[in-house]
N, C-alpha and C. Protein backbone atom coordinates (compact mmCIF):
# COMPACT_ATOMS: atom_id res chain seq x y z
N UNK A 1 -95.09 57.18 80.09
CA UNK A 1 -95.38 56.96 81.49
C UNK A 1 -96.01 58.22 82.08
N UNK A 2 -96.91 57.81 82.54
CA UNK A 2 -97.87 59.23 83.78
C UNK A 2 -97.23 58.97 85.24
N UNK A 3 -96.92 60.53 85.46
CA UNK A 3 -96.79 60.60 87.24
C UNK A 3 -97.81 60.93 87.62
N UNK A 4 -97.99 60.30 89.02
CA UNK A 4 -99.15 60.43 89.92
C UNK A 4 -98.46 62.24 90.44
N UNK A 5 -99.63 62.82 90.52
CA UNK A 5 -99.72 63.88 90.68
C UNK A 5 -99.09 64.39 92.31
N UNK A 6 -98.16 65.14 92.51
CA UNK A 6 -97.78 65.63 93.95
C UNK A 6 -99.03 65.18 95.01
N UNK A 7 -100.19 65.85 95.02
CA UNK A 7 -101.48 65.97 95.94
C UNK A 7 -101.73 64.70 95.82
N UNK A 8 -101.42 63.85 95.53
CA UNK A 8 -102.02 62.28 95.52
C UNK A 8 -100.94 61.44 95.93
N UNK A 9 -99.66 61.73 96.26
CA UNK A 9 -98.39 60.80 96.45
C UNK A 9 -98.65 60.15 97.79
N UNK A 10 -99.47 60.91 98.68
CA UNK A 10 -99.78 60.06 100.30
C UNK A 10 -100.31 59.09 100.28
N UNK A 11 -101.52 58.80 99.20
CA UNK A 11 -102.18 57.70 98.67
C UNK A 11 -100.94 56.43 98.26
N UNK A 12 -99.87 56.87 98.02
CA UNK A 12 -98.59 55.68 97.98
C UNK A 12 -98.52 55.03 98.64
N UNK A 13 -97.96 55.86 99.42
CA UNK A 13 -97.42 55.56 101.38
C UNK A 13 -97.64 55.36 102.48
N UNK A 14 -99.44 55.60 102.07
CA UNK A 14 -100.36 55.32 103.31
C UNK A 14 -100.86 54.04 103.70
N UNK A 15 -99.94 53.38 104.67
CA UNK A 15 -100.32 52.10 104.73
C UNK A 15 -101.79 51.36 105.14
N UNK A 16 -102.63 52.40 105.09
CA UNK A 16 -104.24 52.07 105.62
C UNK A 16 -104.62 51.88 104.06
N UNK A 17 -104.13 52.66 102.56
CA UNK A 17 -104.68 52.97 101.47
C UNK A 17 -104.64 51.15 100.31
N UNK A 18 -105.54 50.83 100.82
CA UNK A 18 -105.45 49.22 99.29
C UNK A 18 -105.74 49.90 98.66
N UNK A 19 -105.07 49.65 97.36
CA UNK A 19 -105.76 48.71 95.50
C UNK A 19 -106.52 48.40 95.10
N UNK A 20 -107.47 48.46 94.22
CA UNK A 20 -108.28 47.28 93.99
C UNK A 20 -108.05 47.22 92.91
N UNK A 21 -107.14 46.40 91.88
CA UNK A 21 -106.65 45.86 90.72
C UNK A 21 -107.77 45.51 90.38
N UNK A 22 -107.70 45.43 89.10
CA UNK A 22 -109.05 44.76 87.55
C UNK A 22 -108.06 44.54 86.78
N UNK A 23 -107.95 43.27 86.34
CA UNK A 23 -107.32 42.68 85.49
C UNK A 23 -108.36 41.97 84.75
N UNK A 24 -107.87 41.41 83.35
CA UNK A 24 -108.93 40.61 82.36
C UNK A 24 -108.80 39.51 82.49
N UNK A 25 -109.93 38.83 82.89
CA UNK A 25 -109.45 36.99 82.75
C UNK A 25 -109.72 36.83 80.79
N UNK A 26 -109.39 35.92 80.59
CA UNK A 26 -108.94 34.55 79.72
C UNK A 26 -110.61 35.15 78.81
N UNK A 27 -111.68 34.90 78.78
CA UNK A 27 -112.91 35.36 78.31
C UNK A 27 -113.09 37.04 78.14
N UNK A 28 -112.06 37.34 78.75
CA UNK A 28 -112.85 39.16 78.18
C UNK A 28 -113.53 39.79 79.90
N UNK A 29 -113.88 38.71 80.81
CA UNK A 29 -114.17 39.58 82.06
C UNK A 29 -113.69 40.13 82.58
N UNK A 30 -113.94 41.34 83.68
CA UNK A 30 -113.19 41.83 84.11
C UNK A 30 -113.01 40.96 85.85
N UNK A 31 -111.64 41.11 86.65
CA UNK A 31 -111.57 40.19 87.58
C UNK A 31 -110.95 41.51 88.54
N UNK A 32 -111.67 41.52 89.79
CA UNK A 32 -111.03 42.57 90.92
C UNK A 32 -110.49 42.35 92.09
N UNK A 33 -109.62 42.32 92.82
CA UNK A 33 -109.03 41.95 94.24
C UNK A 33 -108.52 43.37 94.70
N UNK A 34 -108.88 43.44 95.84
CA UNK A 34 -108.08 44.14 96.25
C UNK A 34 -106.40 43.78 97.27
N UNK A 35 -105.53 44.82 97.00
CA UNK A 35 -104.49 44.31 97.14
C UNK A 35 -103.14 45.31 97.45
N UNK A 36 -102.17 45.11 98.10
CA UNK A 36 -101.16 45.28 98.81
C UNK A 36 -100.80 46.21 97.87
N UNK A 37 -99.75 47.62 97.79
CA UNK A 37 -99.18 47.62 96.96
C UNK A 37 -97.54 48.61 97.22
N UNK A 38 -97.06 48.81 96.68
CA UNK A 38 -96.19 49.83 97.17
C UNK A 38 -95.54 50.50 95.47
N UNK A 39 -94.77 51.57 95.61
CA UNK A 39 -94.01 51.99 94.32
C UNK A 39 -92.72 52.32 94.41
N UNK A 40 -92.21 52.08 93.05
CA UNK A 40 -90.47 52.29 92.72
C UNK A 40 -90.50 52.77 91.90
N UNK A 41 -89.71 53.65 91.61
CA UNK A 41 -89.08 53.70 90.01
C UNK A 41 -90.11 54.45 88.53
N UNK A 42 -91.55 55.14 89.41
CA UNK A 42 -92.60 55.48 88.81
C UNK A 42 -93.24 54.36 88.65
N UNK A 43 -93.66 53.37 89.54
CA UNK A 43 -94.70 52.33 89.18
C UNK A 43 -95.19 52.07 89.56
N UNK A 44 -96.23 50.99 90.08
CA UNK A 44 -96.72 50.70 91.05
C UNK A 44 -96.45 49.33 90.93
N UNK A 45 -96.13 48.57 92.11
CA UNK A 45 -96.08 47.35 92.60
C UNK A 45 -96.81 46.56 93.38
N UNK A 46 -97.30 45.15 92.66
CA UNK A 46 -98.31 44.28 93.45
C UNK A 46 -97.28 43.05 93.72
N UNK A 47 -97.81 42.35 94.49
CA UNK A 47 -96.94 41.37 94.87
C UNK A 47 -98.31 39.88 94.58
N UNK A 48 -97.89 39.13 94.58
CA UNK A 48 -98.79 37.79 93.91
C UNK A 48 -98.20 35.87 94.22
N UNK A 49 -98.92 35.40 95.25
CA UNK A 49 -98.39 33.69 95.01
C UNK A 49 -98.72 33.36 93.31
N UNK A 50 -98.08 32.90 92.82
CA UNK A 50 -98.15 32.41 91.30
C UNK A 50 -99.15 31.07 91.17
N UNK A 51 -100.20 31.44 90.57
CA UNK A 51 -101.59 30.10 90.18
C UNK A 51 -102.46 31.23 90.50
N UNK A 52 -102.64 31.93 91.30
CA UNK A 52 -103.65 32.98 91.71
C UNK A 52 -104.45 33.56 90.56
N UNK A 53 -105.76 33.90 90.88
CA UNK A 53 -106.29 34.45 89.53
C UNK A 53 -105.82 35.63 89.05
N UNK A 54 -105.54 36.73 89.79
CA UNK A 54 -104.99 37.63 89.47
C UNK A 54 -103.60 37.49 88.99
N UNK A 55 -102.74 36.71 88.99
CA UNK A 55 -101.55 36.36 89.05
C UNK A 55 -101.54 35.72 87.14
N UNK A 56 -102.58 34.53 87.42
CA UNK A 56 -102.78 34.45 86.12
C UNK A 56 -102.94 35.30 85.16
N UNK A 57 -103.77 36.76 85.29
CA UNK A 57 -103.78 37.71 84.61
C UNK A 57 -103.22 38.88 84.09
N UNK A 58 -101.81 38.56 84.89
CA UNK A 58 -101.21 39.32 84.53
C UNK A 58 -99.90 39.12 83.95
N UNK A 59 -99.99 38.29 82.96
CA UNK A 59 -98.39 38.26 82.37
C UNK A 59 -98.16 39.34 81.90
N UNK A 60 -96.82 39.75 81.29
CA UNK A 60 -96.13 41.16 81.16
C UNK A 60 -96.83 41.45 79.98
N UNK A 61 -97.43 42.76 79.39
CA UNK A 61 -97.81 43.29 78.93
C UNK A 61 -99.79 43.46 78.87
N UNK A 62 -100.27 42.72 80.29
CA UNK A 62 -101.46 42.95 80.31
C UNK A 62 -101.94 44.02 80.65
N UNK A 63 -103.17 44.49 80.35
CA UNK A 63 -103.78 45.59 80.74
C UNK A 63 -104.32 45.69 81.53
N UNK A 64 -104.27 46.66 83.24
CA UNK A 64 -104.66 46.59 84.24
C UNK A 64 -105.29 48.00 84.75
N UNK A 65 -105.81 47.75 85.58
CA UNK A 65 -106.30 49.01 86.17
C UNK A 65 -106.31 48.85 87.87
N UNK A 66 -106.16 50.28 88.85
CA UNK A 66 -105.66 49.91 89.85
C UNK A 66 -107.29 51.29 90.43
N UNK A 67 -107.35 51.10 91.34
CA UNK A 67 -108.29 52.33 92.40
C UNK A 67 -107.97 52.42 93.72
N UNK A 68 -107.57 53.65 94.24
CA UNK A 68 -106.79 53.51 95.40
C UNK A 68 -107.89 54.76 95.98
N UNK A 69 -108.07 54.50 96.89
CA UNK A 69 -109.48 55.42 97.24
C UNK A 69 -108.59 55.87 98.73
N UNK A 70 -108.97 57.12 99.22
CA UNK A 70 -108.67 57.67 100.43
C UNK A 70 -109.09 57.21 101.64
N UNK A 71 -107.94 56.33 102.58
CA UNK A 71 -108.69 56.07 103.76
C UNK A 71 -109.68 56.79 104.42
N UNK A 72 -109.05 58.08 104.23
CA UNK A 72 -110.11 59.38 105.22
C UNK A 72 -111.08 60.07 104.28
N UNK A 73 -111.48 59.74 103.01
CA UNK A 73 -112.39 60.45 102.74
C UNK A 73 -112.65 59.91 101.22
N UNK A 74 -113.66 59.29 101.36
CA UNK A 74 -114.11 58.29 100.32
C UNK A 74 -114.01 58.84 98.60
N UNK A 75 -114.91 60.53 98.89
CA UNK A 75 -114.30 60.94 98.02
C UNK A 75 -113.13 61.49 97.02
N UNK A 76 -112.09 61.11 97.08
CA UNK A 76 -110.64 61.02 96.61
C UNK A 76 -110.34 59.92 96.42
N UNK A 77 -109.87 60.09 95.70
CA UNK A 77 -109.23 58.55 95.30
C UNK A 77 -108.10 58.90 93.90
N UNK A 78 -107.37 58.34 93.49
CA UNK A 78 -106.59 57.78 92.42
C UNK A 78 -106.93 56.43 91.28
N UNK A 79 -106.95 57.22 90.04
CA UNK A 79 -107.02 55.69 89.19
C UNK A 79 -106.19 55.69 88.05
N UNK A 80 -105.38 54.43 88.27
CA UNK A 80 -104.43 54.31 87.44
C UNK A 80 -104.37 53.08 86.09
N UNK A 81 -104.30 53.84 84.84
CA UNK A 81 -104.32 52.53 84.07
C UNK A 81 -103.13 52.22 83.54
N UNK A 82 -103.18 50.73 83.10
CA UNK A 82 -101.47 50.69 82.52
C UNK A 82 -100.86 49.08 82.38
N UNK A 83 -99.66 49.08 82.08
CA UNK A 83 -99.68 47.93 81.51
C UNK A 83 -98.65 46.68 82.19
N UNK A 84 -98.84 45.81 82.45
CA UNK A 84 -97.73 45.26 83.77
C UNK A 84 -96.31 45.37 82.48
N UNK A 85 -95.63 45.84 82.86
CA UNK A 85 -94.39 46.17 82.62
C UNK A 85 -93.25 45.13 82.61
N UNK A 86 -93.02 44.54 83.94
CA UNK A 86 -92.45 43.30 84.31
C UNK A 86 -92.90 42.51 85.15
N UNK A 87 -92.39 41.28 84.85
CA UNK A 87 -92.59 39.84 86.01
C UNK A 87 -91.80 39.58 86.65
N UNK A 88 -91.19 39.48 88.10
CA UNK A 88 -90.16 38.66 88.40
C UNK A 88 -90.83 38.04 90.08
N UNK A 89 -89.85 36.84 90.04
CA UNK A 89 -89.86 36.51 90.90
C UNK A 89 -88.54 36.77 91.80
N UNK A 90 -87.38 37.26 91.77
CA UNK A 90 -86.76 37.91 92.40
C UNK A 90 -86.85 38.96 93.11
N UNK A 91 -86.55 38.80 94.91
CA UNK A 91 -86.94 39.43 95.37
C UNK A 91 -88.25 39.66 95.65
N UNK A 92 -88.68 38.77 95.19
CA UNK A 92 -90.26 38.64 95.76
C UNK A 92 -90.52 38.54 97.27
N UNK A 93 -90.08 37.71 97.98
CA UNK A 93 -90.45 36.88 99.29
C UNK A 93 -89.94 38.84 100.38
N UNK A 94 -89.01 39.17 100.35
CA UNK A 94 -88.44 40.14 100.49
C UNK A 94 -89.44 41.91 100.27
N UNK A 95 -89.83 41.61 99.39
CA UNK A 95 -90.83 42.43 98.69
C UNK A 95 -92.57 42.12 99.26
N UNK A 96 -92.86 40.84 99.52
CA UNK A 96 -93.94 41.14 100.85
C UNK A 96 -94.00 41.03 101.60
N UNK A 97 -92.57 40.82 102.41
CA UNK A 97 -92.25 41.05 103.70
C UNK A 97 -92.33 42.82 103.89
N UNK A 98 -91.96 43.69 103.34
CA UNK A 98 -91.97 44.54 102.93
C UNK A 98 -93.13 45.55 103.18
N UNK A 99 -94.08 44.80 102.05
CA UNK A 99 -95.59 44.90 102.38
C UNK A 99 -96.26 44.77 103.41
N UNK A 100 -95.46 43.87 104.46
CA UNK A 100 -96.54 43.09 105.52
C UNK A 100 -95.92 44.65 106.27
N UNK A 101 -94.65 44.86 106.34
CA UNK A 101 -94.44 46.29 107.25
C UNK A 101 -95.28 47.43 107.22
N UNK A 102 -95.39 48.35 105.88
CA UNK A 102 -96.41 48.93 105.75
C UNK A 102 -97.64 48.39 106.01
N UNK A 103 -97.90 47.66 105.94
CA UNK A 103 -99.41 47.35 105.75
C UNK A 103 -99.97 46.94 107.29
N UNK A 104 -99.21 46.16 108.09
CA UNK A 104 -99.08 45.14 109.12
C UNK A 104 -98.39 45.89 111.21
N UNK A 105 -97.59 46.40 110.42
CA UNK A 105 -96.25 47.13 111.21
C UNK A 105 -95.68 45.67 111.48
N UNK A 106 -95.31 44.15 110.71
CA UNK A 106 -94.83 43.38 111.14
C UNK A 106 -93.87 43.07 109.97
N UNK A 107 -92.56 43.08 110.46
CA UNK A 107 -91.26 42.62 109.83
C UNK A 107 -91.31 41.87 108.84
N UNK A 108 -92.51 40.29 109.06
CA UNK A 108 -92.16 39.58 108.21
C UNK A 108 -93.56 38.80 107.78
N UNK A 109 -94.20 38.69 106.66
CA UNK A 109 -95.47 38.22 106.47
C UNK A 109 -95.86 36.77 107.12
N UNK A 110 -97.02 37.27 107.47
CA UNK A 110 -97.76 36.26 108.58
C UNK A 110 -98.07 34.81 108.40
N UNK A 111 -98.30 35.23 106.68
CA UNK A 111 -98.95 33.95 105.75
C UNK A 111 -98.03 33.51 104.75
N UNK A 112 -96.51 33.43 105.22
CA UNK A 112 -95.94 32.50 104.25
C UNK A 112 -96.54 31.50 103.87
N UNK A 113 -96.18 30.96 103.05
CA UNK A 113 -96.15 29.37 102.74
C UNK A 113 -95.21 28.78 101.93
N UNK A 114 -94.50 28.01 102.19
CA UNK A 114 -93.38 27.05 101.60
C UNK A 114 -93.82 27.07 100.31
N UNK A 115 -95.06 26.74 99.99
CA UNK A 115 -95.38 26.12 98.92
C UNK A 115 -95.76 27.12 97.85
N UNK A 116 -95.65 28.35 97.83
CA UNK A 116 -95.62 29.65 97.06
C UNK A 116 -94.44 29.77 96.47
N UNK A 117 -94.83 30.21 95.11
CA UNK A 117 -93.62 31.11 94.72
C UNK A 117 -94.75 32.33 94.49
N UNK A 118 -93.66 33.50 94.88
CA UNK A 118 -94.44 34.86 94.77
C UNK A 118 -93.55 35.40 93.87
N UNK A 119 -94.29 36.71 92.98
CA UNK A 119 -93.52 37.07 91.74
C UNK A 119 -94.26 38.73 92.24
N UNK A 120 -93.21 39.62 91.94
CA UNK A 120 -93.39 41.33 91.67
C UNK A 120 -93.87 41.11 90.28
N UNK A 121 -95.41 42.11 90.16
CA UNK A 121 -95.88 42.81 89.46
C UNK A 121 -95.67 43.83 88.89
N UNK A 122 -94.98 44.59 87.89
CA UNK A 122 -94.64 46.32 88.45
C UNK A 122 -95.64 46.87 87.23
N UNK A 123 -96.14 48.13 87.63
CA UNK A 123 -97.27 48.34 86.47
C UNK A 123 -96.86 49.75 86.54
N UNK A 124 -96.60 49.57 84.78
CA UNK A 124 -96.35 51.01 84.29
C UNK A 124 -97.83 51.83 84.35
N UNK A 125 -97.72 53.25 84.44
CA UNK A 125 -98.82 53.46 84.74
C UNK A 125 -98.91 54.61 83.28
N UNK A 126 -100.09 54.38 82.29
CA UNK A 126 -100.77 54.78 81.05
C UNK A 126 -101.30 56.10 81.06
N UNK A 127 -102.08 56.16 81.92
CA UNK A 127 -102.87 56.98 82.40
C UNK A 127 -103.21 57.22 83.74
N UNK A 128 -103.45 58.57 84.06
CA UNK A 128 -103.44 58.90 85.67
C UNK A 128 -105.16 59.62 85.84
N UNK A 129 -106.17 59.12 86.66
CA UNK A 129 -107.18 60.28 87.21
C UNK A 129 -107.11 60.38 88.19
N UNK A 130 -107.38 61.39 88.67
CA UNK A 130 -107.59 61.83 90.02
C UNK A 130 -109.07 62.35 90.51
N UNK A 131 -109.24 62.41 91.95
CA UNK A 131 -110.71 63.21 92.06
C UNK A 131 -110.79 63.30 93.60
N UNK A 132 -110.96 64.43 93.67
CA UNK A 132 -110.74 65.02 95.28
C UNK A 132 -109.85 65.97 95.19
């Protein structure tokens, strides 16, 4: 496992700072969203409704890549490669409510839907670059 470097940890916590995940679809392409994220435990965490393309791509042990670029200054950024680690759907719903706080300043996500199940992503992280 790689730690993200001290000088880059604000890029965590900064709720202005997205993701933009690349995951592999099914053919070998590469597939990009950008996306929510937060960390535990040395990892990084995406959150996902399950059928989603990205969601599809990531069963546990896929290979992902994440780019977290500096709200305030384009040049900086973080890139992390690595491997989704675990799946769960526990604690999911909880976990982008979570997200919607940082991200939102609102308690509880805007865009439920009944008809979701959402599952934690957690991605060990392989490799660390930095630049800025």
């Amino acid at each position: 496992m790689h730690e993200i470097p001290a000088a880059f940890q604000n890029l965590l916590t900064d709720g202005r700072a997205l993701a933009h995940l690349a995951t592999i679809m099914p053919d070998g392409s590469p597939q990009v969203t950008p996306v929510w994220f937060d960390h535990a435990n040395g990892r990084i965490r995406v959150n996902s409704a399950k059928g989603r393309v990205k969601a599809r791509n990531m069963a546990e042990g896929a290979r992902v890549a994440l780019s977290i670029v500096d709200p305030d200054n384009a040049y900086r950024y973080l890139q992390i490669r690595g491997t989704v680690a675990r799946v769960t759907e526990d604690g999911a719903v909880a976990h982008i409510d979570s997200l919607a706080k940082k991200y939102l300043g609102k308690d509880v996500y805007p865009w439920h839907n009944a008809k979701d199940v959402r599952a934690i992503f957690e991605i060990e992280p392989a490799s660390v670059q930095t630049m800025g």
